[in-house]
PDB file of N, CA and C in Angstrom:
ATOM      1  N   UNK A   1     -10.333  11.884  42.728  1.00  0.00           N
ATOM      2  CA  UNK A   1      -9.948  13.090  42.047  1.00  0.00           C
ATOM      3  C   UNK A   1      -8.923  12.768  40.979  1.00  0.00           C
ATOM      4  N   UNK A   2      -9.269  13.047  39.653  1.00  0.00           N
ATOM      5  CA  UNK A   2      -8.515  12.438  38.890  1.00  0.00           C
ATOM      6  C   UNK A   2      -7.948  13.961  38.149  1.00  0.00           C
ATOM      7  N   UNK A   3      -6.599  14.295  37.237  1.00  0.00           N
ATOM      8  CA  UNK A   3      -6.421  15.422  36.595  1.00  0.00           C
ATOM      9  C   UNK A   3      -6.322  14.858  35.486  1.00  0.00           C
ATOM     10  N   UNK A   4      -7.022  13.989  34.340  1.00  0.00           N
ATOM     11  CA  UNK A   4      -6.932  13.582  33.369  1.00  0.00           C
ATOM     12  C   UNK A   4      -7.351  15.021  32.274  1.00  0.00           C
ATOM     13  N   UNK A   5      -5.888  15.232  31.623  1.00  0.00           N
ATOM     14  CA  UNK A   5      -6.866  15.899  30.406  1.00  0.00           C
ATOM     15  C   UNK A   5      -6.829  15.876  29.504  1.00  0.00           C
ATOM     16  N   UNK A   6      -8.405  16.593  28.944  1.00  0.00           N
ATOM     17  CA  UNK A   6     -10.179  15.836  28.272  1.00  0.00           C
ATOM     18  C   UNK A   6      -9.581  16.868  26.585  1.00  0.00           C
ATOM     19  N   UNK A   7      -9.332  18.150  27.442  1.00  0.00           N
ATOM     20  CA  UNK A   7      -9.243  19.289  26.083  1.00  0.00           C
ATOM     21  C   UNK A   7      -7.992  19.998  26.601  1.00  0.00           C
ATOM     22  N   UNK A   8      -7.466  20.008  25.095  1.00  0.00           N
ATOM     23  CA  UNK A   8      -5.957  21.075  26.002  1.00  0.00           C
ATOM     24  C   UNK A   8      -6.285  22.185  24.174  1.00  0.00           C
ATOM     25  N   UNK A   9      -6.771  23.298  25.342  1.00  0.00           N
ATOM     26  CA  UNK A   9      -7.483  24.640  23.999  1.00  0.00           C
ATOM     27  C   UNK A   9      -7.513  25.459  25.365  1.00  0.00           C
ATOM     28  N   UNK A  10      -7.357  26.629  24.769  1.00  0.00           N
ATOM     29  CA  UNK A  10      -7.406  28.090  25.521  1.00  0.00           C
ATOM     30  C   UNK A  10      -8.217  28.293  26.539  1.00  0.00           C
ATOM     31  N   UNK A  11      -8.894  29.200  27.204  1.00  0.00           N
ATOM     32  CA  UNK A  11      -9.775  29.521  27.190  1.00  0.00           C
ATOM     33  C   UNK A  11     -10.150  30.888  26.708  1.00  0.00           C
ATOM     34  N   UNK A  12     -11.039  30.957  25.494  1.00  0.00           N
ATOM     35  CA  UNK A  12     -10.723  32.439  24.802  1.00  0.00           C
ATOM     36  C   UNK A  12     -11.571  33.484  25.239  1.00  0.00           C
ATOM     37  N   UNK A  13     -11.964  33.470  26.441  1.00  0.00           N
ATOM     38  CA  UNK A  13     -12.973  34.217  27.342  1.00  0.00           C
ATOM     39  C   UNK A  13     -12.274  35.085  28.764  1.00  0.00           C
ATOM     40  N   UNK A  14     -12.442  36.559  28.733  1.00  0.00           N
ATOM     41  CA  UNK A  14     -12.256  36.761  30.151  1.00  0.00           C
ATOM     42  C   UNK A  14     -13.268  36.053  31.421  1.00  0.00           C
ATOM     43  N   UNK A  15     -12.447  35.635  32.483  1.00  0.00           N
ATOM     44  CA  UNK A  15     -13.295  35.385  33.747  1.00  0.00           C
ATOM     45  C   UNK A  15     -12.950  36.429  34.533  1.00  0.00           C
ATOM     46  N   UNK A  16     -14.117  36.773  35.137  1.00  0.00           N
ATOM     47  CA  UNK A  16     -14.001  37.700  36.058  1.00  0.00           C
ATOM     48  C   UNK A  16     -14.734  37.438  37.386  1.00  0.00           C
ATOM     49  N   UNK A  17     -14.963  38.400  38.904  1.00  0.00           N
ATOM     50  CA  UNK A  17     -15.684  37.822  39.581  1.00  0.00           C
ATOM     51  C   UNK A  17     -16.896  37.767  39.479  1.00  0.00           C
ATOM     52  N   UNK A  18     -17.964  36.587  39.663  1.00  0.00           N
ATOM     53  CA  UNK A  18     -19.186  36.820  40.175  1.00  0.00           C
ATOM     54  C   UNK A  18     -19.982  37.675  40.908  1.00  0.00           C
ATOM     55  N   UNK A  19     -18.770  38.029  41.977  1.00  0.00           N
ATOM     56  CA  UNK A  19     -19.481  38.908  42.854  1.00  0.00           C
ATOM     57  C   UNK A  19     -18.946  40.543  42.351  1.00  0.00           C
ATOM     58  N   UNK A  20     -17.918  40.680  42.304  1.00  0.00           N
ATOM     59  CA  UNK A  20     -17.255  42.251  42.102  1.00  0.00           C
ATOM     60  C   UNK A  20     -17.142  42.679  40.645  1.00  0.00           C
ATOM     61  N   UNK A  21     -17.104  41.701  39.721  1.00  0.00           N
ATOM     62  CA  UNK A  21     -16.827  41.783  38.292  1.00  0.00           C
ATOM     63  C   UNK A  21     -15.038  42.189  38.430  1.00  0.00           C
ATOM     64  N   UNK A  22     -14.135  41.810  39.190  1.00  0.00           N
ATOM     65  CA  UNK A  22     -12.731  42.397  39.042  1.00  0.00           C
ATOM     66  C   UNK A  22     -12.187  41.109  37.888  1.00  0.00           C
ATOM     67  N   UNK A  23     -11.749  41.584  37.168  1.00  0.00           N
ATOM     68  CA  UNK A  23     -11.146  40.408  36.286  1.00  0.00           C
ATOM     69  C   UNK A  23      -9.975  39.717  36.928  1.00  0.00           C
ATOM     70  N   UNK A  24     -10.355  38.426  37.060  1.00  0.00           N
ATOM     71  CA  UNK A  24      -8.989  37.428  37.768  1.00  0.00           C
ATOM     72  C   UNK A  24      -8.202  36.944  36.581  1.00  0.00           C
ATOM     73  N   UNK A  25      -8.489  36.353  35.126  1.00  0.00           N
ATOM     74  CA  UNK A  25      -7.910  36.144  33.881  1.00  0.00           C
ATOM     75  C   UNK A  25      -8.252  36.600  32.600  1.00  0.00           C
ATOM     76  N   UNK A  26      -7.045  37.424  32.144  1.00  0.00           N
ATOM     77  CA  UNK A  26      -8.027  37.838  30.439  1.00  0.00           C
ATOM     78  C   UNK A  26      -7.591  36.292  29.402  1.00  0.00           C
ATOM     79  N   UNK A  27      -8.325  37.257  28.548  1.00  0.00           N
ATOM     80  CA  UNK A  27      -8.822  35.832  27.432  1.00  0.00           C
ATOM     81  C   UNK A  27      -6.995  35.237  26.992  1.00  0.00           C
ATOM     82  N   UNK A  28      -7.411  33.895  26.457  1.00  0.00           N
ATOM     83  CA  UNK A  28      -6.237  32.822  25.994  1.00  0.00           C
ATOM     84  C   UNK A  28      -4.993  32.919  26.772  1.00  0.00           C
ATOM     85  N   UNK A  29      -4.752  33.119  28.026  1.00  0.00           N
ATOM     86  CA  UNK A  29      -3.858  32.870  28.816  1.00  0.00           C
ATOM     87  C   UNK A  29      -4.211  31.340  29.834  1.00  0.00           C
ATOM     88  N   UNK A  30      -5.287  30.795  30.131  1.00  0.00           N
ATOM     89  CA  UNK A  30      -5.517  29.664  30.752  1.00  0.00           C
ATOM     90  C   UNK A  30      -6.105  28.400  29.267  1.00  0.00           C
ATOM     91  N   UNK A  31      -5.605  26.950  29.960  1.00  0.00           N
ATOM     92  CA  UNK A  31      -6.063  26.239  29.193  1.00  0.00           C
ATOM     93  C   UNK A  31      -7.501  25.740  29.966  1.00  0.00           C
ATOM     94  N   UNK A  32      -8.051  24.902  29.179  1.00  0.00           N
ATOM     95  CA  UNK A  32      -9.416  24.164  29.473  1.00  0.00           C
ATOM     96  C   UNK A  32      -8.720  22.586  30.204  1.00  0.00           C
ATOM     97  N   UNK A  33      -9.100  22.689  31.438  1.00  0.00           N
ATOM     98  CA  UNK A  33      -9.094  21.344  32.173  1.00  0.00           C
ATOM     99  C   UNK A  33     -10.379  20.431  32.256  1.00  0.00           C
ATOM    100  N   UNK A  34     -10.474  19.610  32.431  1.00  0.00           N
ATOM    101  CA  UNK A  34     -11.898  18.493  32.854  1.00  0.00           C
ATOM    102  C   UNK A  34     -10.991  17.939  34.262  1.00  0.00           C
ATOM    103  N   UNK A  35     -11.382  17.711  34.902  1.00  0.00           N
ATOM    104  CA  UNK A  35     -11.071  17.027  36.399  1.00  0.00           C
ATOM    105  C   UNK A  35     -12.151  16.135  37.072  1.00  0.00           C
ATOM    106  N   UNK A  36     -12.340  14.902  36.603  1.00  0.00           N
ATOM    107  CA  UNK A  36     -13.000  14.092  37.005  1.00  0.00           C
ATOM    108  C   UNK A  36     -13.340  14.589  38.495  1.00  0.00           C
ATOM    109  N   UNK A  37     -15.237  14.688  38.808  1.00  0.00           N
ATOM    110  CA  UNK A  37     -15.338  15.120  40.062  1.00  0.00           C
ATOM    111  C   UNK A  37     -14.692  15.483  40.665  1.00  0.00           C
ATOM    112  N   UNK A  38     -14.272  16.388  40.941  1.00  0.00           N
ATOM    113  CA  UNK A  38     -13.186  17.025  41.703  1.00  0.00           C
ATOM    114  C   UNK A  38     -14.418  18.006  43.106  1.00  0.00           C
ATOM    115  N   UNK A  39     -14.016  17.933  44.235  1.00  0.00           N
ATOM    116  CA  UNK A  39     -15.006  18.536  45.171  1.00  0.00           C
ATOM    117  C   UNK A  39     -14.626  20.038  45.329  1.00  0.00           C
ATOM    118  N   UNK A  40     -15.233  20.926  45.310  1.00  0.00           N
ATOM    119  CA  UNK A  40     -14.762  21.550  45.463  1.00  0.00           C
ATOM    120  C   UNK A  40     -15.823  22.866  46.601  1.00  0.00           C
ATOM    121  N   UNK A  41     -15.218  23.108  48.049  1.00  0.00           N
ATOM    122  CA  UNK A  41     -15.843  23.412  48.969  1.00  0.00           C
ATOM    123  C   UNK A  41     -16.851  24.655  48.160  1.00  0.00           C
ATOM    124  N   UNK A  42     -18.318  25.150  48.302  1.00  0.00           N
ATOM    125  CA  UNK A  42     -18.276  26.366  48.430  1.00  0.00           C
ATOM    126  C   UNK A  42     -18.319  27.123  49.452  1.00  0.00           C
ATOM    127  N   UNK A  43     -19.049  28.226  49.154  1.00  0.00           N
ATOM    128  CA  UNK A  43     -18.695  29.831  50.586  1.00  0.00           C
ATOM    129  C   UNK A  43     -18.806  29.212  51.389  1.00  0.00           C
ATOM    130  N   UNK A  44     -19.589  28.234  51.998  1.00  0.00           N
ATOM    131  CA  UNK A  44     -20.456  27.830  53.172  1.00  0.00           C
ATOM    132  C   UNK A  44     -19.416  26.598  53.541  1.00  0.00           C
ATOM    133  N   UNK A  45     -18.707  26.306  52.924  1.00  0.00           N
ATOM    134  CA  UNK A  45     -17.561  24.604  52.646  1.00  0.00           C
ATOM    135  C   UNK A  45     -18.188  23.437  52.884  1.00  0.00           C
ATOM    136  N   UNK A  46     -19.426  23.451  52.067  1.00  0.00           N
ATOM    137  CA  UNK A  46     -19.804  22.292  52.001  1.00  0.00           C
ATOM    138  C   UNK A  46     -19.387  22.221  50.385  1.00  0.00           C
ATOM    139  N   UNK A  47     -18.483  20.647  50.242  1.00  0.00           N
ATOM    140  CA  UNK A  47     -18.213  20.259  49.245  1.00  0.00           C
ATOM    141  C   UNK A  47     -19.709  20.270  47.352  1.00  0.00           C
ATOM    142  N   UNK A  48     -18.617  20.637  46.761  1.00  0.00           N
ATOM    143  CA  UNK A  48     -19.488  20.905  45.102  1.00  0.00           C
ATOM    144  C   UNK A  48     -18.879  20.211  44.449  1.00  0.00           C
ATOM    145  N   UNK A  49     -19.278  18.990  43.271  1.00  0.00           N
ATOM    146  CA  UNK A  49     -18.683  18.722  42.354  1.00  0.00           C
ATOM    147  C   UNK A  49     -18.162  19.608  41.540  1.00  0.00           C
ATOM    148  N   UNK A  50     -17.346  19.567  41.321  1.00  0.00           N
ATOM    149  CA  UNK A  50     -16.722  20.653  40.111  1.00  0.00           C
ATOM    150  C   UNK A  50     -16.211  19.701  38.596  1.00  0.00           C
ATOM    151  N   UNK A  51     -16.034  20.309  37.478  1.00  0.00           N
ATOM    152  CA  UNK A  51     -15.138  19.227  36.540  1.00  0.00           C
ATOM    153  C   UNK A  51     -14.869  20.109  35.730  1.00  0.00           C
ATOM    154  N   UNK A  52     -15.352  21.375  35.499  1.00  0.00           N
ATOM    155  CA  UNK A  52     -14.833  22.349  33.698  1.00  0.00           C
ATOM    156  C   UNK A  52     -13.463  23.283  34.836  1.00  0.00           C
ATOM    157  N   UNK A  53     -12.566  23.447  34.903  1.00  0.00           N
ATOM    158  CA  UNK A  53     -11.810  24.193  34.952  1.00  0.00           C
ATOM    159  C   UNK A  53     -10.563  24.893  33.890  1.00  0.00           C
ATOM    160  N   UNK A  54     -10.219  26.493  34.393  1.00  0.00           N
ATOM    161  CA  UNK A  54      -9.167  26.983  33.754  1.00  0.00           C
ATOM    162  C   UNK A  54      -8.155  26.651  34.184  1.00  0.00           C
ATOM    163  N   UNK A  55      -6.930  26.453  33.626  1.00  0.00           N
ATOM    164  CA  UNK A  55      -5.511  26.108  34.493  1.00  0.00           C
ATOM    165  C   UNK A  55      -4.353  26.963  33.862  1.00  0.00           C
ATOM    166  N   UNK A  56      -3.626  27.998  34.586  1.00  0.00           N
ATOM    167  CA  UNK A  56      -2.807  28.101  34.267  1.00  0.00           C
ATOM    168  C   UNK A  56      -1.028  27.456  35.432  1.00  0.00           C
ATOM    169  N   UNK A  57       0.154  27.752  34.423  1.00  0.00           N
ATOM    170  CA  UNK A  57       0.735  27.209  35.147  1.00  0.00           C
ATOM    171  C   UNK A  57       2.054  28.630  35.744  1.00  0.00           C
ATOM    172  N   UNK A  58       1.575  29.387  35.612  1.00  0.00           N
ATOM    173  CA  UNK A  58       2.267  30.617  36.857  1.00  0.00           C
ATOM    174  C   UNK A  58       1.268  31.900  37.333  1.00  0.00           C
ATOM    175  N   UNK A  59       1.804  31.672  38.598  1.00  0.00           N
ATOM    176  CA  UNK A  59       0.477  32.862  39.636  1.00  0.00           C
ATOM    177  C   UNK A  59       0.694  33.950  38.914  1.00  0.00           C
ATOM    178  N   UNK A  60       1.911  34.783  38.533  1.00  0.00           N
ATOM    179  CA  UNK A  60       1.410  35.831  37.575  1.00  0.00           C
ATOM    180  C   UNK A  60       0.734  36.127  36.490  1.00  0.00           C
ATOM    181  N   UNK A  61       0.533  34.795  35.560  1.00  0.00           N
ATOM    182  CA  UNK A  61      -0.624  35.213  34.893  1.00  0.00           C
ATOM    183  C   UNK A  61      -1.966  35.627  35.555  1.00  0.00           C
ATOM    184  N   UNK A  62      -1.931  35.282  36.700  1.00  0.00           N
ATOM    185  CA  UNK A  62      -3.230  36.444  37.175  1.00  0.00           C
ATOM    186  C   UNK A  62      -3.391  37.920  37.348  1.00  0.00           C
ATOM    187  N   UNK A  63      -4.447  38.247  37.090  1.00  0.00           N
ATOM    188  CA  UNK A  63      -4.603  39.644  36.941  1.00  0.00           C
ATOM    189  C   UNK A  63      -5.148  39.663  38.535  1.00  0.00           C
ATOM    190  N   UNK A  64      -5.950  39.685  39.249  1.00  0.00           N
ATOM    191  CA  UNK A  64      -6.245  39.697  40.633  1.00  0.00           C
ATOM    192  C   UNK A  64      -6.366  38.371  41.138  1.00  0.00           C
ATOM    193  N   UNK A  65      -5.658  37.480  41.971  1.00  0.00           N
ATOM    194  CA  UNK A  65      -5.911  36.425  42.540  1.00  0.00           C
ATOM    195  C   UNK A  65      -5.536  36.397  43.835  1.00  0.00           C
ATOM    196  N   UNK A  66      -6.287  35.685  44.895  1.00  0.00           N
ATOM    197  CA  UNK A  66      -6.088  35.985  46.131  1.00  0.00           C
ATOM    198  C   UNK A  66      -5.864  34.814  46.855  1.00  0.00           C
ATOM    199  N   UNK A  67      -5.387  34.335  48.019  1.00  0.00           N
ATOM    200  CA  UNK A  67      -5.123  32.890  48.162  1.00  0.00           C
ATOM    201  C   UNK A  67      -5.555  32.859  49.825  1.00  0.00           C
ATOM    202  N   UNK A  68      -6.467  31.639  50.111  1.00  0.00           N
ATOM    203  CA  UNK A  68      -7.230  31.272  51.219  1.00  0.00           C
ATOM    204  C   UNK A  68      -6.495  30.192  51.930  1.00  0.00           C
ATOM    205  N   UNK A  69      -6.755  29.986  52.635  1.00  0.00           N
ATOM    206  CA  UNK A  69      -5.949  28.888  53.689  1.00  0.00           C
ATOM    207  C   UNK A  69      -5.973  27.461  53.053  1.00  0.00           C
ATOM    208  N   UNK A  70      -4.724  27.145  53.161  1.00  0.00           N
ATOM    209  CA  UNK A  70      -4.584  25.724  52.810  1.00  0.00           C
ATOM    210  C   UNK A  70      -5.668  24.876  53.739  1.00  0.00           C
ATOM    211  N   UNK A  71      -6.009  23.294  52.886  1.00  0.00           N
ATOM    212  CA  UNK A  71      -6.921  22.427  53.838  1.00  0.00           C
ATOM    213  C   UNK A  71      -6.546  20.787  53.079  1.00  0.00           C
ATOM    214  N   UNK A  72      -5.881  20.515  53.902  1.00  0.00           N
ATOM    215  CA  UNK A  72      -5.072  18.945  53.199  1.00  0.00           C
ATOM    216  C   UNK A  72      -3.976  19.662  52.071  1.00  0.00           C
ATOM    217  N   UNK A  73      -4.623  18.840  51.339  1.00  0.00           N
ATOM    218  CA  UNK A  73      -3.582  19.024  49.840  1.00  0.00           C
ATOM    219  C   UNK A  73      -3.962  19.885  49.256  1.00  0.00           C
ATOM    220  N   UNK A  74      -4.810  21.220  49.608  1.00  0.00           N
ATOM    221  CA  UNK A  74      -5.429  22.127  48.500  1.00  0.00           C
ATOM    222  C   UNK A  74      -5.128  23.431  48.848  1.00  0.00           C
ATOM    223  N   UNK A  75      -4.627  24.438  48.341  1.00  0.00           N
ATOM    224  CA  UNK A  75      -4.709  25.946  48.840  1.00  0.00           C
ATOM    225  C   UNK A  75      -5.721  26.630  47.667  1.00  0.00           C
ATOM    226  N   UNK A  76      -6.854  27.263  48.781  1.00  0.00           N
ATOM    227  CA  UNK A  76      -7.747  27.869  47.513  1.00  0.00           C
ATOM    228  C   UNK A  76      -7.633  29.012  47.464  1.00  0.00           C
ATOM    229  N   UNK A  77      -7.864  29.222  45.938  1.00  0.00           N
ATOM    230  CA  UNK A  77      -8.244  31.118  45.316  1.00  0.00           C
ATOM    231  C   UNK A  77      -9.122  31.544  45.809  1.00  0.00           C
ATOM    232  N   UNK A  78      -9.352  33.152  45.716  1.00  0.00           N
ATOM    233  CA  UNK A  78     -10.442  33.734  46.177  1.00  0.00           C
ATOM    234  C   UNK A  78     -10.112  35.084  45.159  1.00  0.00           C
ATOM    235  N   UNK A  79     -11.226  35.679  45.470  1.00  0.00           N
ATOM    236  CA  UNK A  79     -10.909  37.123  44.340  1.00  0.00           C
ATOM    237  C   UNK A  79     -10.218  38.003  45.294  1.00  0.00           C
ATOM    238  N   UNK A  80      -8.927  38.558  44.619  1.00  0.00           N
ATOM    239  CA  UNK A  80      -8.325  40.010  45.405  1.00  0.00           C
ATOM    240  C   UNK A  80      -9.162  40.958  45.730  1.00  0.00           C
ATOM    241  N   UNK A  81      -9.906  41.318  45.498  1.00  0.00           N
ATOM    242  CA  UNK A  81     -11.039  42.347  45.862  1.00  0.00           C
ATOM    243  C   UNK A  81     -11.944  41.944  46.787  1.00  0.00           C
ATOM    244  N   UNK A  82     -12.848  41.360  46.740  1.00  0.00           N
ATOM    245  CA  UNK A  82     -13.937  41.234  47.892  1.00  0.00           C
ATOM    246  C   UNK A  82     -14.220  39.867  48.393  1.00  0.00           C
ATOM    247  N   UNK A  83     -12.841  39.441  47.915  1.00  0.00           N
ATOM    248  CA  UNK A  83     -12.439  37.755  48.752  1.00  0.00           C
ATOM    249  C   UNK A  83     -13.720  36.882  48.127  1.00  0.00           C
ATOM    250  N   UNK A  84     -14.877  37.173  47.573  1.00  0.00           N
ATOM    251  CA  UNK A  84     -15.278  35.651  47.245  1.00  0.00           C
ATOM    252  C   UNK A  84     -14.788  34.222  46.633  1.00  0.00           C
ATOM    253  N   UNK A  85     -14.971  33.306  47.026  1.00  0.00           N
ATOM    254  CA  UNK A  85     -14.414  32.329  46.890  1.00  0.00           C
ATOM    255  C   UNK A  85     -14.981  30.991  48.042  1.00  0.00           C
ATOM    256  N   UNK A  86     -14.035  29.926  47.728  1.00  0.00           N
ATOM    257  CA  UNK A  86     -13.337  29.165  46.516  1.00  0.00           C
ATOM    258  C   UNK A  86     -14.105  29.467  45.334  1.00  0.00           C
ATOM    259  N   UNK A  87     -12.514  30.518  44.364  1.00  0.00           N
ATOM    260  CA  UNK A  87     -12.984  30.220  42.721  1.00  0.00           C
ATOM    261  C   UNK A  87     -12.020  29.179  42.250  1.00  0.00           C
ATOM    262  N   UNK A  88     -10.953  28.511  43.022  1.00  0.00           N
ATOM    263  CA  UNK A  88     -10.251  27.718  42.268  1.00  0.00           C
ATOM    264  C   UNK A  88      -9.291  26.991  43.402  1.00  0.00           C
ATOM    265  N   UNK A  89      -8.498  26.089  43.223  1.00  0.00           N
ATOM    266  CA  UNK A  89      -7.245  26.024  44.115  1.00  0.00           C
ATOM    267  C   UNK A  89      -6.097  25.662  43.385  1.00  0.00           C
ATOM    268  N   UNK A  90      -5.330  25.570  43.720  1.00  0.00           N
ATOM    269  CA  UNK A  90      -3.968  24.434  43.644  1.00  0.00           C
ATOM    270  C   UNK A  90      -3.666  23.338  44.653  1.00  0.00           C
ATOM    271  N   UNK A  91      -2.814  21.922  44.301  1.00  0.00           N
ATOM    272  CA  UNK A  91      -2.357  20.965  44.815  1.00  0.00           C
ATOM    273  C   UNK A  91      -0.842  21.928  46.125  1.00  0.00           C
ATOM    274  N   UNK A  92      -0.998  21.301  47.058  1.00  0.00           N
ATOM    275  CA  UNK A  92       0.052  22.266  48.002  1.00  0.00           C
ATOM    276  C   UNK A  92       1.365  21.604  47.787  1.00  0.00           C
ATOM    277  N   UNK A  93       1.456  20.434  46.659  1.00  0.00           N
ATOM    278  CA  UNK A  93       2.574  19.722  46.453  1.00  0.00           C
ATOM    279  C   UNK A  93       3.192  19.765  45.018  1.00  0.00           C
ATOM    280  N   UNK A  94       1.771  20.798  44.632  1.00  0.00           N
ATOM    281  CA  UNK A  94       2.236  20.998  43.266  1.00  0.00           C
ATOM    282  C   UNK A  94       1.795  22.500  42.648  1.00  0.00           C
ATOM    283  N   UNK A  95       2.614  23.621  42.939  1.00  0.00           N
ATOM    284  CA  UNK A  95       1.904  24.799  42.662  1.00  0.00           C
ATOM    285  C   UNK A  95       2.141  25.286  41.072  1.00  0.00           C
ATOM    286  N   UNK A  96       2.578  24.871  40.669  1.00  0.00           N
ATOM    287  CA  UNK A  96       2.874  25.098  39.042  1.00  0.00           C
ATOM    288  C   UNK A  96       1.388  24.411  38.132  1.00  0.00           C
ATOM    289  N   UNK A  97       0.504  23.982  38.686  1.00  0.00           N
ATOM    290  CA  UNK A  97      -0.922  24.004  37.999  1.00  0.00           C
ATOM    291  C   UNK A  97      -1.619  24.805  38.938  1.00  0.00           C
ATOM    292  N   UNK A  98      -2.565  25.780  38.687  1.00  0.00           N
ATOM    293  CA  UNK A  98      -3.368  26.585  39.271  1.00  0.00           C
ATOM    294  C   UNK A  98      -4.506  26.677  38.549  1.00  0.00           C
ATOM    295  N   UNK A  99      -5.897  26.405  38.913  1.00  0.00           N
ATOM    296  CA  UNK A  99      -6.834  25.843  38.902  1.00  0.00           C
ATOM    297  C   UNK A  99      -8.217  26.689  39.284  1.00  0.00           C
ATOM    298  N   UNK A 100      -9.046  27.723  38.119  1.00  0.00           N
ATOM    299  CA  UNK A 100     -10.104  28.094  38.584  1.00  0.00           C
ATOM    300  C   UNK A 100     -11.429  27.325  38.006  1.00  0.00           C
ATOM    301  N   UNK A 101     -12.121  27.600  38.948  1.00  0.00           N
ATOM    302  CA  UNK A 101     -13.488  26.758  38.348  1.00  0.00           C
ATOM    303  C   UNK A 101     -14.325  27.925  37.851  1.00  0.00           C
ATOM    304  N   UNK A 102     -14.390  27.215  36.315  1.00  0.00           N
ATOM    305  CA  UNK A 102     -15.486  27.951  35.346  1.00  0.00           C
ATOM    306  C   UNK A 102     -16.832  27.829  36.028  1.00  0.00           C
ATOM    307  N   UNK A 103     -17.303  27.715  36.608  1.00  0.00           N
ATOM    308  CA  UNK A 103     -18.616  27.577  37.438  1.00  0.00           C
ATOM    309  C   UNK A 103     -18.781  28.412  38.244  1.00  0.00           C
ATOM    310  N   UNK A 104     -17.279  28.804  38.984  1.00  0.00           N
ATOM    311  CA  UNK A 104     -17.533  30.219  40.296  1.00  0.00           C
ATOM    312  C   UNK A 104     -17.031  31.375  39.670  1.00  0.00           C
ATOM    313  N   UNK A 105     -16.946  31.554  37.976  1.00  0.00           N
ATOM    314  CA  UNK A 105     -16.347  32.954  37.897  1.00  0.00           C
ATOM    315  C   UNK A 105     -17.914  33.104  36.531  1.00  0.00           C
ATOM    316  N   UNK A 106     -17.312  34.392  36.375  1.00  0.00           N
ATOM    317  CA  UNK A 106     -18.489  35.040  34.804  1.00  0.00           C
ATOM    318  C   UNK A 106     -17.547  34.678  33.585  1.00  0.00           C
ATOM    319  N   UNK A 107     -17.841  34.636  32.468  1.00  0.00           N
ATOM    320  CA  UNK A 107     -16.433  34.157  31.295  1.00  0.00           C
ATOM    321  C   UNK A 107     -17.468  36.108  30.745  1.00  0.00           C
ATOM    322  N   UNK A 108     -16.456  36.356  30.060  1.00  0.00           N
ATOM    323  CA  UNK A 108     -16.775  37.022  28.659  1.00  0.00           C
ATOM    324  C   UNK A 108     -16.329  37.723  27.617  1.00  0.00           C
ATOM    325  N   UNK A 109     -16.638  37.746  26.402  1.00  0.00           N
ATOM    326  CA  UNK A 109     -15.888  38.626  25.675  1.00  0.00           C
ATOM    327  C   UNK A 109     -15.165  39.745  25.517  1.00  0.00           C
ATOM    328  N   UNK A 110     -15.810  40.554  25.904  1.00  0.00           N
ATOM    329  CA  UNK A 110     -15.171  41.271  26.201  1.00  0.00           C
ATOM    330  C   UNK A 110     -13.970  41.761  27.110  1.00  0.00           C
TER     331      UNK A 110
END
């Protein structure tokens, strides 16, 4: 698991949930991460490669974010509303990067 980063640019898109549509970030408040394979459990916790993530670096820039049980070094997000998730985690040694995966949310313009 590497946090090398690839692009440091916005992300100029709301994400919201997949499942509820509740918006977890509006647009240009998170940057664009790459995270070399990074695993990341889904619903079921069987591990997913992950690598495009948003990062911001304080929990209040979230607009709904919900937080799931720590597991090693990771505490994961989930949506405040109807708990789906892992959409993201943080390091439990390092909570000042917070970490959703563009893969488990919707992006959009509006």
């Amino acid at each position: 698991m590497s946090g090398d980063l690839e692009v440091e640019q916005k992300v100029a898109t709301k994400l919201t949930c997949k499942k509820c549509g509740l918006i977890i970030l509006k647009p240009n408040i998170a940057i664009h991460q790459v995270l070399s394979q990074f695993m990341l459990p889904d619903q079921t916790g069987n591990p997913e490669c992950v690598e495009k993530f948003a990062m911001v670096t304080d929990i209040y820039a979230f607009e709904n974010v919900g937080f799931l049980k720590s597991v090693n070094e990771h505490k994961y997000l989930a949506c405040a509303d109807c708990e789906y998730g892992p959409i993201g985690f943080h390091y439990t040694s390092n909570a000042k990067k917070i970490y959703v995966a563009l893969s488990r949310v919707n992006e959009s313009d509006s």
